[in-house]
PDB file of N, CA and C in Angstrom:
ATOM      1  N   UNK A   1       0.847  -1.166   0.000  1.00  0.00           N
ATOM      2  CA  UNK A   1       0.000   0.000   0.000  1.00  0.00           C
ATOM      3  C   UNK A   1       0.900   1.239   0.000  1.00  0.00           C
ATOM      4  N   UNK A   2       0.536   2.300  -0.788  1.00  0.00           N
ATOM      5  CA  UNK A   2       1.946   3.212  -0.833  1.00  0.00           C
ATOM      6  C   UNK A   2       1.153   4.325  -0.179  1.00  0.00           C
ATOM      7  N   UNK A   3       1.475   5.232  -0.262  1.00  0.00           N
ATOM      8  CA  UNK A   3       1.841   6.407   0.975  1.00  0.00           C
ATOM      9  C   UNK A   3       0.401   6.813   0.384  1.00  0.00           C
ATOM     10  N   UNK A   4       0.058   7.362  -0.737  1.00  0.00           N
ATOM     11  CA  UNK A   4      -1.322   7.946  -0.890  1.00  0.00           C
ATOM     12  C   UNK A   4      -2.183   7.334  -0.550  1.00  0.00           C
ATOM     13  N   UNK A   5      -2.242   5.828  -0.959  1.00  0.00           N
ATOM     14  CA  UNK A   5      -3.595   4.957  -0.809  1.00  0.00           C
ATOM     15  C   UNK A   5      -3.692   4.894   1.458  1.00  0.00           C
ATOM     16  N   UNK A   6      -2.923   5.302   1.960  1.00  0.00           N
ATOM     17  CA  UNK A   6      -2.507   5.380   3.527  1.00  0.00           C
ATOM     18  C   UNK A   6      -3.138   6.560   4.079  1.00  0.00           C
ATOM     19  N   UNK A   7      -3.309   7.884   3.102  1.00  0.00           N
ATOM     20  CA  UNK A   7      -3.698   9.025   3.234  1.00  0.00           C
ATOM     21  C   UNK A   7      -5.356   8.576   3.892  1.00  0.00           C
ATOM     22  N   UNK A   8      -6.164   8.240   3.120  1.00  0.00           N
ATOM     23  CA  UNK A   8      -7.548   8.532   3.316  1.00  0.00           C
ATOM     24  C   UNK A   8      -7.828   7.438   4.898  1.00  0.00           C
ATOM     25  N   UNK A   9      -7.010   6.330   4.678  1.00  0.00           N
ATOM     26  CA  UNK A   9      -7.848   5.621   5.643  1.00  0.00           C
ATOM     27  C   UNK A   9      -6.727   6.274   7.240  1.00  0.00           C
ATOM     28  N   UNK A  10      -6.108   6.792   7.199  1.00  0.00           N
ATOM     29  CA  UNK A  10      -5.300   7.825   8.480  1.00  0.00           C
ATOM     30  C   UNK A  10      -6.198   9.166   9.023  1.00  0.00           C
ATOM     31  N   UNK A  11      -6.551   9.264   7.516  1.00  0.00           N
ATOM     32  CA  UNK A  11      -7.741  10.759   7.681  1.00  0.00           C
ATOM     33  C   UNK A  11      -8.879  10.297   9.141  1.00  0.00           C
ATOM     34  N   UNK A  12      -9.843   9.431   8.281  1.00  0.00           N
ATOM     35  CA  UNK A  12     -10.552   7.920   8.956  1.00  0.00           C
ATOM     36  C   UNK A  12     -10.591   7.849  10.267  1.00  0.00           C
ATOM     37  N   UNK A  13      -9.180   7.187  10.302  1.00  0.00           N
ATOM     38  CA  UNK A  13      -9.076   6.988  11.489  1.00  0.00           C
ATOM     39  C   UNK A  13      -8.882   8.438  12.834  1.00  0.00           C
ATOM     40  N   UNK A  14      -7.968   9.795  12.480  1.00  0.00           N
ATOM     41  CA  UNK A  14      -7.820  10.524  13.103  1.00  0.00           C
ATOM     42  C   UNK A  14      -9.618  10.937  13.295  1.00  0.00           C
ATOM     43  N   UNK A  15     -10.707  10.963  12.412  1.00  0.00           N
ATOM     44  CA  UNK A  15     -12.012  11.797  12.593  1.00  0.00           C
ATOM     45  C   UNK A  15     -12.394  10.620  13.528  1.00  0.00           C
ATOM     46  N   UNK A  16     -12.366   9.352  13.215  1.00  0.00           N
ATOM     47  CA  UNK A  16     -12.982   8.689  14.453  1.00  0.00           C
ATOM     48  C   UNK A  16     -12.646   9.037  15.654  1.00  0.00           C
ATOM     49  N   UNK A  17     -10.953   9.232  15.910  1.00  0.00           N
ATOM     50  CA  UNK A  17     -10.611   9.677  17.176  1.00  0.00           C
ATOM     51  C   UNK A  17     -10.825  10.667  17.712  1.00  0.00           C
ATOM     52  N   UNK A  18     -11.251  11.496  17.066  1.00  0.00           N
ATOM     53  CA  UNK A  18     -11.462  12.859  17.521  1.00  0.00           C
ATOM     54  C   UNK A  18     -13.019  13.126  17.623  1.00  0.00           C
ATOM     55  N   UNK A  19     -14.374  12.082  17.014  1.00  0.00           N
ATOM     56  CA  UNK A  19     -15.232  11.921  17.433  1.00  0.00           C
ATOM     57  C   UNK A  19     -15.812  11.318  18.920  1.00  0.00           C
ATOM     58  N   UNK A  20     -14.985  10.411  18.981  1.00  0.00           N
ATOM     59  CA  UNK A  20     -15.021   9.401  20.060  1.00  0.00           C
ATOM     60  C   UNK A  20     -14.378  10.371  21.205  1.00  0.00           C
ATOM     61  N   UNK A  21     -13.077  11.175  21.322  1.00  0.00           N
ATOM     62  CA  UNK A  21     -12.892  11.994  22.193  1.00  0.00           C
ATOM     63  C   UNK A  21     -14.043  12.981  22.383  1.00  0.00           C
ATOM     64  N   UNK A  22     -14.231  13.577  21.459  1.00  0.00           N
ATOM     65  CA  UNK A  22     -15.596  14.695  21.905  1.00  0.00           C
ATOM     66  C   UNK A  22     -16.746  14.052  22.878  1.00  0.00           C
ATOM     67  N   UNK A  23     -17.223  12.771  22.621  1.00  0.00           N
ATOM     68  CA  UNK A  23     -18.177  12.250  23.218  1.00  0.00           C
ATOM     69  C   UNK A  23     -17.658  12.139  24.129  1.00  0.00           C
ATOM     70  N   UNK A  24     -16.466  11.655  24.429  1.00  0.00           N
ATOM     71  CA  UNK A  24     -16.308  10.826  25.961  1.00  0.00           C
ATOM     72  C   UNK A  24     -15.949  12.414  26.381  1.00  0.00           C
ATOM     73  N   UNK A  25     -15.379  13.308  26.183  1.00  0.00           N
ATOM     74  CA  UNK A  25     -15.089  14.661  27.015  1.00  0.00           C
ATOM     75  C   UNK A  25     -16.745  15.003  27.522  1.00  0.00           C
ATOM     76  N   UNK A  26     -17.638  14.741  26.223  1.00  0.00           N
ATOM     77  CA  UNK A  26     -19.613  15.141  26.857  1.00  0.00           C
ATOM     78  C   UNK A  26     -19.569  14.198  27.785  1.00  0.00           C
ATOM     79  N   UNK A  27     -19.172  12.826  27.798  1.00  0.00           N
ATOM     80  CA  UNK A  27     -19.933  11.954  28.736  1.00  0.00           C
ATOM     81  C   UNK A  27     -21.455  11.588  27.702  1.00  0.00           C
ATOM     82  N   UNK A  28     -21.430  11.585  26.984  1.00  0.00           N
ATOM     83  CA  UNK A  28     -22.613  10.849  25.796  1.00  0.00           C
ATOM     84  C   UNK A  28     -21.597  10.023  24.899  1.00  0.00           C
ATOM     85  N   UNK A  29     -21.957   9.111  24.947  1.00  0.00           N
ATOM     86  CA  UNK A  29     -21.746   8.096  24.457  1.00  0.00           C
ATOM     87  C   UNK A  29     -22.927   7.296  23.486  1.00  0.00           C
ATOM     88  N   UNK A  30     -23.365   7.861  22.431  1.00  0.00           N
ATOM     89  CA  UNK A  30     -24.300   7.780  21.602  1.00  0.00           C
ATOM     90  C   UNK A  30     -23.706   7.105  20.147  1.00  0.00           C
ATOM     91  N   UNK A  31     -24.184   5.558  19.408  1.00  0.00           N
ATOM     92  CA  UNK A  31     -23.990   5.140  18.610  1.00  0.00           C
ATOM     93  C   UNK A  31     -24.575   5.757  17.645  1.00  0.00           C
ATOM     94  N   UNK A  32     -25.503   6.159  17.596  1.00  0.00           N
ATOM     95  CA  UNK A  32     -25.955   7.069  16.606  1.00  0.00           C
ATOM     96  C   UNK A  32     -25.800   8.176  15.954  1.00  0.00           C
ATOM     97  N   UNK A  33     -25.208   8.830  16.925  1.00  0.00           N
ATOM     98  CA  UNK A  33     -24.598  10.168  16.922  1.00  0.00           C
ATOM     99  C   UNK A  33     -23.292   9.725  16.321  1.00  0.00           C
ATOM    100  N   UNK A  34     -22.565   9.101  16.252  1.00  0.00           N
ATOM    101  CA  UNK A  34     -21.192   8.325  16.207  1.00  0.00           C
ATOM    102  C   UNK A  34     -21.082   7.602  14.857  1.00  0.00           C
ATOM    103  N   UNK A  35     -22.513   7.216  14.579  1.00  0.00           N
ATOM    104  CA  UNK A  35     -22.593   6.319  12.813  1.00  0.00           C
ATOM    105  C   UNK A  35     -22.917   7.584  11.947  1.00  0.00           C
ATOM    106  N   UNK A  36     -23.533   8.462  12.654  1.00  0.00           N
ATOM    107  CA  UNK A  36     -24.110   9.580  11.626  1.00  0.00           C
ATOM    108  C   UNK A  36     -22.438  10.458  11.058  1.00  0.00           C
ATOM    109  N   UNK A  37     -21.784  10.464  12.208  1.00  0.00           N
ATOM    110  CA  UNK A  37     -20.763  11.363  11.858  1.00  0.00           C
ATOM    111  C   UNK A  37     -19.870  11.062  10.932  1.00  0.00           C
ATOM    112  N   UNK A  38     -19.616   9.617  11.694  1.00  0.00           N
ATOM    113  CA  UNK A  38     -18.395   8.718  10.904  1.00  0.00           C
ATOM    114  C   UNK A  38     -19.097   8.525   9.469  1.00  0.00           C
ATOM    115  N   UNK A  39     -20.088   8.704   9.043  1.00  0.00           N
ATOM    116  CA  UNK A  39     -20.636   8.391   7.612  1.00  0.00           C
ATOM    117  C   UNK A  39     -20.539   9.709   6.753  1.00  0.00           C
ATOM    118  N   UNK A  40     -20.190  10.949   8.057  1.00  0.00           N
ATOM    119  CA  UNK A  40     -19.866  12.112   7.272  1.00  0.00           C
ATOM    120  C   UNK A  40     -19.367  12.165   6.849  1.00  0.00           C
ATOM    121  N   UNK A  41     -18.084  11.800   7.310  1.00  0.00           N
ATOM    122  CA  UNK A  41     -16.150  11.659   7.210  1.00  0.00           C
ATOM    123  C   UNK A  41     -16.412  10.937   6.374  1.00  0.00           C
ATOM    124  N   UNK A  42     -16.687   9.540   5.825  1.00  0.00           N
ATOM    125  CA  UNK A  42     -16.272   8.804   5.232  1.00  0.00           C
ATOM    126  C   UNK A  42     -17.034   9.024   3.754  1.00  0.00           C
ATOM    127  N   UNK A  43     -18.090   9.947   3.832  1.00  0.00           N
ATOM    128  CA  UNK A  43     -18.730  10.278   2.590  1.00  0.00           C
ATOM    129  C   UNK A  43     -17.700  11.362   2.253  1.00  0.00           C
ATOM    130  N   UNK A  44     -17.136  12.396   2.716  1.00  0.00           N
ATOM    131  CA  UNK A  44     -15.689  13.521   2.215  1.00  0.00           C
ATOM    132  C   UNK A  44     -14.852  12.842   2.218  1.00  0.00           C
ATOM    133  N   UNK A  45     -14.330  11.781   2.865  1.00  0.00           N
ATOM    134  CA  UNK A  45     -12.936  11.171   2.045  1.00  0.00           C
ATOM    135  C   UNK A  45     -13.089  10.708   0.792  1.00  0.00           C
ATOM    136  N   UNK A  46     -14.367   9.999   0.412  1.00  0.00           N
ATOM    137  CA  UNK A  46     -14.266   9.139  -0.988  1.00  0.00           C
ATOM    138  C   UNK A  46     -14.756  10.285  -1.452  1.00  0.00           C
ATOM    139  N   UNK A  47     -15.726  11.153  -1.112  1.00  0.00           N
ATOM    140  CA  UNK A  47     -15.793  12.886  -2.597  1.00  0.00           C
ATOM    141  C   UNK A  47     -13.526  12.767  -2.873  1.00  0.00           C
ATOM    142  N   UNK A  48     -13.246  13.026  -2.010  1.00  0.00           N
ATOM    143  CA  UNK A  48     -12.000  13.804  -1.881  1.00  0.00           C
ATOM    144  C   UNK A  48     -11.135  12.967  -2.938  1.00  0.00           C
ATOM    145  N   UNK A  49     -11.294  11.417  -2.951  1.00  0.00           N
ATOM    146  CA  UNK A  49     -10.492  11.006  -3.706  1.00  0.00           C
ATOM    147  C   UNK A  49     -10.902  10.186  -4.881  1.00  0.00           C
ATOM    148  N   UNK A  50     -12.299   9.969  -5.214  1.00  0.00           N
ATOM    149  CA  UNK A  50     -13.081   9.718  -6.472  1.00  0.00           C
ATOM    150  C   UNK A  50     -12.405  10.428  -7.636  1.00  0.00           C
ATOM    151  N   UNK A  51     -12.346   9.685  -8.368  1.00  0.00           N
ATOM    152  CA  UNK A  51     -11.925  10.412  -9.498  1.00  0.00           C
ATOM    153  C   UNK A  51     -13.030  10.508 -11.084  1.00  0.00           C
ATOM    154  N   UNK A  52     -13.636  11.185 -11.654  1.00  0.00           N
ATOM    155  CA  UNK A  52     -14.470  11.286 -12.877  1.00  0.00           C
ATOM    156  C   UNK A  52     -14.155  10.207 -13.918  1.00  0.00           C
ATOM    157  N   UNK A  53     -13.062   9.858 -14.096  1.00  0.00           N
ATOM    158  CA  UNK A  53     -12.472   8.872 -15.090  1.00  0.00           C
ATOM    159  C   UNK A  53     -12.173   7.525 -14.599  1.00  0.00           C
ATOM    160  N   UNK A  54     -11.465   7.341 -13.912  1.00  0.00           N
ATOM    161  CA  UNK A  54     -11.515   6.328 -13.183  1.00  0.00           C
ATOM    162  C   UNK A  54     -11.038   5.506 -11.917  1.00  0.00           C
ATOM    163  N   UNK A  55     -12.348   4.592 -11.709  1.00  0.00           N
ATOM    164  CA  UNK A  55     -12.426   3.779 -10.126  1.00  0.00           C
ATOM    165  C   UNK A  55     -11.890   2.959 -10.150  1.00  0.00           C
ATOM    166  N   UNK A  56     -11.014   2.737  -9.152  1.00  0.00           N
ATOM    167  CA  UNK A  56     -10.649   1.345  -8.347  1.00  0.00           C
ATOM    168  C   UNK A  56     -11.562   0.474  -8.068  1.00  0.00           C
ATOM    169  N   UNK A  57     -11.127  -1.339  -7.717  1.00  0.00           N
ATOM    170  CA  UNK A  57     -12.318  -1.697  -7.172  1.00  0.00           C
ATOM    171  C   UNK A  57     -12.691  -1.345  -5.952  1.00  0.00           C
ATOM    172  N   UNK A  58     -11.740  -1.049  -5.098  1.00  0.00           N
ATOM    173  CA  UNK A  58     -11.953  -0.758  -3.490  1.00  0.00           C
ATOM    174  C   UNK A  58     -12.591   0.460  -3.619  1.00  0.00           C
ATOM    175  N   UNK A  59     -12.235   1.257  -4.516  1.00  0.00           N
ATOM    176  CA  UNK A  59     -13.340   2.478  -4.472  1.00  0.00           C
ATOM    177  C   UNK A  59     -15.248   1.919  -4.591  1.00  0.00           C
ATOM    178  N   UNK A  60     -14.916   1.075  -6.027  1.00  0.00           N
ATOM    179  CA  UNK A  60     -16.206   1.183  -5.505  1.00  0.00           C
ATOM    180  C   UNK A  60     -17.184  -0.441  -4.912  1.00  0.00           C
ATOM    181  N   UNK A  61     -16.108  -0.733  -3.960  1.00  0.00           N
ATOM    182  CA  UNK A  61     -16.654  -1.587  -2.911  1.00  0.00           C
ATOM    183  C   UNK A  61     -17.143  -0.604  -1.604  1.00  0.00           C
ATOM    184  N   UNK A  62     -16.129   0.646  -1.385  1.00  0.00           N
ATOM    185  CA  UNK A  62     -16.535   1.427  -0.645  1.00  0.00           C
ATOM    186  C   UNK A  62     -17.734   1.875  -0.872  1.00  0.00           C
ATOM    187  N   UNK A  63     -18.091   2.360  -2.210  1.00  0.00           N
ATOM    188  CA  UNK A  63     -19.642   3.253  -2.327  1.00  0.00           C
ATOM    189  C   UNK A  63     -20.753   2.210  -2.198  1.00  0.00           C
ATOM    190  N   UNK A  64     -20.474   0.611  -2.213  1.00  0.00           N
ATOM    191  CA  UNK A  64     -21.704   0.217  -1.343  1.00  0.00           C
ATOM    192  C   UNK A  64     -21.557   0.237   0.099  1.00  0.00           C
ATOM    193  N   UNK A  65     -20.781  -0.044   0.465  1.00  0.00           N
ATOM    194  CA  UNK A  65     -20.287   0.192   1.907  1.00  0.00           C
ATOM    195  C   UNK A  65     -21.424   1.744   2.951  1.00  0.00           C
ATOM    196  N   UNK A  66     -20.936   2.613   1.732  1.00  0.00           N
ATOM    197  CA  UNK A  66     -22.103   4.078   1.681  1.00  0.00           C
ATOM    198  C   UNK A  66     -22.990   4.016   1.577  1.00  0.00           C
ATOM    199  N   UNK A  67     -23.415   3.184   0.349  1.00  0.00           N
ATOM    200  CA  UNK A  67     -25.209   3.115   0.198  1.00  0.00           C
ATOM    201  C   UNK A  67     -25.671   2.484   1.562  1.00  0.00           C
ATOM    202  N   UNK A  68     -25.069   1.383   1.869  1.00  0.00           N
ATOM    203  CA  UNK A  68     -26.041   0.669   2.917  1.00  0.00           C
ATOM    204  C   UNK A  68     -25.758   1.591   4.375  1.00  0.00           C
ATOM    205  N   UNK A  69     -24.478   2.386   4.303  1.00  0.00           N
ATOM    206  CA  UNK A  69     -24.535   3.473   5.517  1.00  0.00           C
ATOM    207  C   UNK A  69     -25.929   4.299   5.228  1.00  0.00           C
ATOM    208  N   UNK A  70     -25.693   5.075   4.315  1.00  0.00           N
ATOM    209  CA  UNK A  70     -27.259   5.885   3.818  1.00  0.00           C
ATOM    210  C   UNK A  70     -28.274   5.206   4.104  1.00  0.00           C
ATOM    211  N   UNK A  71     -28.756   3.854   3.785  1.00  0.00           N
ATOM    212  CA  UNK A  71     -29.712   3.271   4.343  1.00  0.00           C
ATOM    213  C   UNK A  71     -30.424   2.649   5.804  1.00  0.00           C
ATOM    214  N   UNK A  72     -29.149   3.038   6.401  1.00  0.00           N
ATOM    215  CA  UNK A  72     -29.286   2.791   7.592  1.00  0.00           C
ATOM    216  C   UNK A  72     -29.287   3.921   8.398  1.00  0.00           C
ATOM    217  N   UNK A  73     -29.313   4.727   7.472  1.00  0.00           N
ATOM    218  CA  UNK A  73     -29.438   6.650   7.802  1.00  0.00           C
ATOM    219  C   UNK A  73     -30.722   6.921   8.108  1.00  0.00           C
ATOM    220  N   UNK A  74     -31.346   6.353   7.181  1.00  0.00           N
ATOM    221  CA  UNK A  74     -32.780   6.787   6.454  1.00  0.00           C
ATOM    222  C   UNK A  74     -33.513   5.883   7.872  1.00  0.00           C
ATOM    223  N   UNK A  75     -33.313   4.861   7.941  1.00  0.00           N
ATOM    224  CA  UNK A  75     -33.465   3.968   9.114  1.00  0.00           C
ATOM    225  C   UNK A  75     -33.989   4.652  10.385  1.00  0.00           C
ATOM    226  N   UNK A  76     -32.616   5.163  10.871  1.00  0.00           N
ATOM    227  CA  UNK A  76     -32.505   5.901  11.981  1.00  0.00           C
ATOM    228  C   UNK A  76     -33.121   6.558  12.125  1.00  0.00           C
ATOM    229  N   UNK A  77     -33.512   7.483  11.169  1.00  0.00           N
ATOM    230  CA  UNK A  77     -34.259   8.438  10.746  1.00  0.00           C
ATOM    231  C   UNK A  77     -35.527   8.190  10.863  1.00  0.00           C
ATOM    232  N   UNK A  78     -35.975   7.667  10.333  1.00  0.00           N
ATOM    233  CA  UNK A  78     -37.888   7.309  10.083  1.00  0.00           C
ATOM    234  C   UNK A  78     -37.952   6.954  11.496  1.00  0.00           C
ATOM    235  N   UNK A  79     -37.100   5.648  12.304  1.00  0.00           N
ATOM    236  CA  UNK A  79     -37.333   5.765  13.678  1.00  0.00           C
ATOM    237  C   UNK A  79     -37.346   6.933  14.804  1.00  0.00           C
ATOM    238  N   UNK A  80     -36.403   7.828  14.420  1.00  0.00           N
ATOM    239  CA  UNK A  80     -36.916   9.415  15.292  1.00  0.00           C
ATOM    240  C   UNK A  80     -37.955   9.803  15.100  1.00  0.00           C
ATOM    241  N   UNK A  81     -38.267  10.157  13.953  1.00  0.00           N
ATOM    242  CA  UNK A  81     -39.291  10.596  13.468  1.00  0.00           C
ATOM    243  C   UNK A  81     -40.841   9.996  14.210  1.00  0.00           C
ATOM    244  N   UNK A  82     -40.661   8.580  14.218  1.00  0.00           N
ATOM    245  CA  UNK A  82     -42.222   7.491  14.567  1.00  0.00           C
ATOM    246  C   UNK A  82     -42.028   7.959  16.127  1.00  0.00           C
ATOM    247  N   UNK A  83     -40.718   8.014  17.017  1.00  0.00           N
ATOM    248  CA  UNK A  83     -40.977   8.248  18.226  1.00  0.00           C
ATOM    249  C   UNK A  83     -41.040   9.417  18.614  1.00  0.00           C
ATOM    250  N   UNK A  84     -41.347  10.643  17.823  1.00  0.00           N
ATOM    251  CA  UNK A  84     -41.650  11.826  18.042  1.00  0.00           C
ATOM    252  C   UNK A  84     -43.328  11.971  17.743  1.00  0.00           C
ATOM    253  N   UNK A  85     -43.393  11.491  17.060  1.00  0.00           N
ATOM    254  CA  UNK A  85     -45.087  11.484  16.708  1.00  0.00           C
ATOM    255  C   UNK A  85     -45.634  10.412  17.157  1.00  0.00           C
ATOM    256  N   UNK A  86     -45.357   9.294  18.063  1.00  0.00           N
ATOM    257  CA  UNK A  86     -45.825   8.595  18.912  1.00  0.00           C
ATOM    258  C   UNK A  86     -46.196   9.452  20.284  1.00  0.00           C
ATOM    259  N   UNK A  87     -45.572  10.519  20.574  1.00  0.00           N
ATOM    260  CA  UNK A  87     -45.760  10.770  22.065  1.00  0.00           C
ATOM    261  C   UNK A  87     -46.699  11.919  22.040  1.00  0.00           C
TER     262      UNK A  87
END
């Protein structure tokens, strides 16, 4: 693996750490809050290194990797939503 392909998943890893510190400095410790973010990061690393011409396969093993994050977005989602208009 050479030094660029090292770039994005270091990125990765520093936003996780620095997510996971923020929470534990709140004292919330929320998976949700934590999948939503990390799906932020990881949706701007692959903008950042997609290219118009052409994909790798790991690139685009990653963008299902995304879709089913997104879908489990939408998930999360419709469930806030039902327990807000449940009460």
């Amino acid at each position: 693996m050479s030094t660029t392909q090292r770039i994005p998943v270091i990125v990765l890893i520093i936003w996780f750490a620095v997510i996971t510190t923020f929470m534990l400095l709140n004292q919330v410790l929320d998976l949700e809050i934590f999948f939503v973010l990390a799906l932020i990061g990881l949706l701007i690393v692959v903008e950042m290194i997609d290219t118009a011409t052409v994909q790798s396969r790991s690139l685009r093993r990653i963008k299902y990797v995304i879709v089913v994050g997104v879908l489990l977005f939408g998930y999360t989602v419709v469930n806030k939503i039902m327990e807000i208009v449940a009460r």
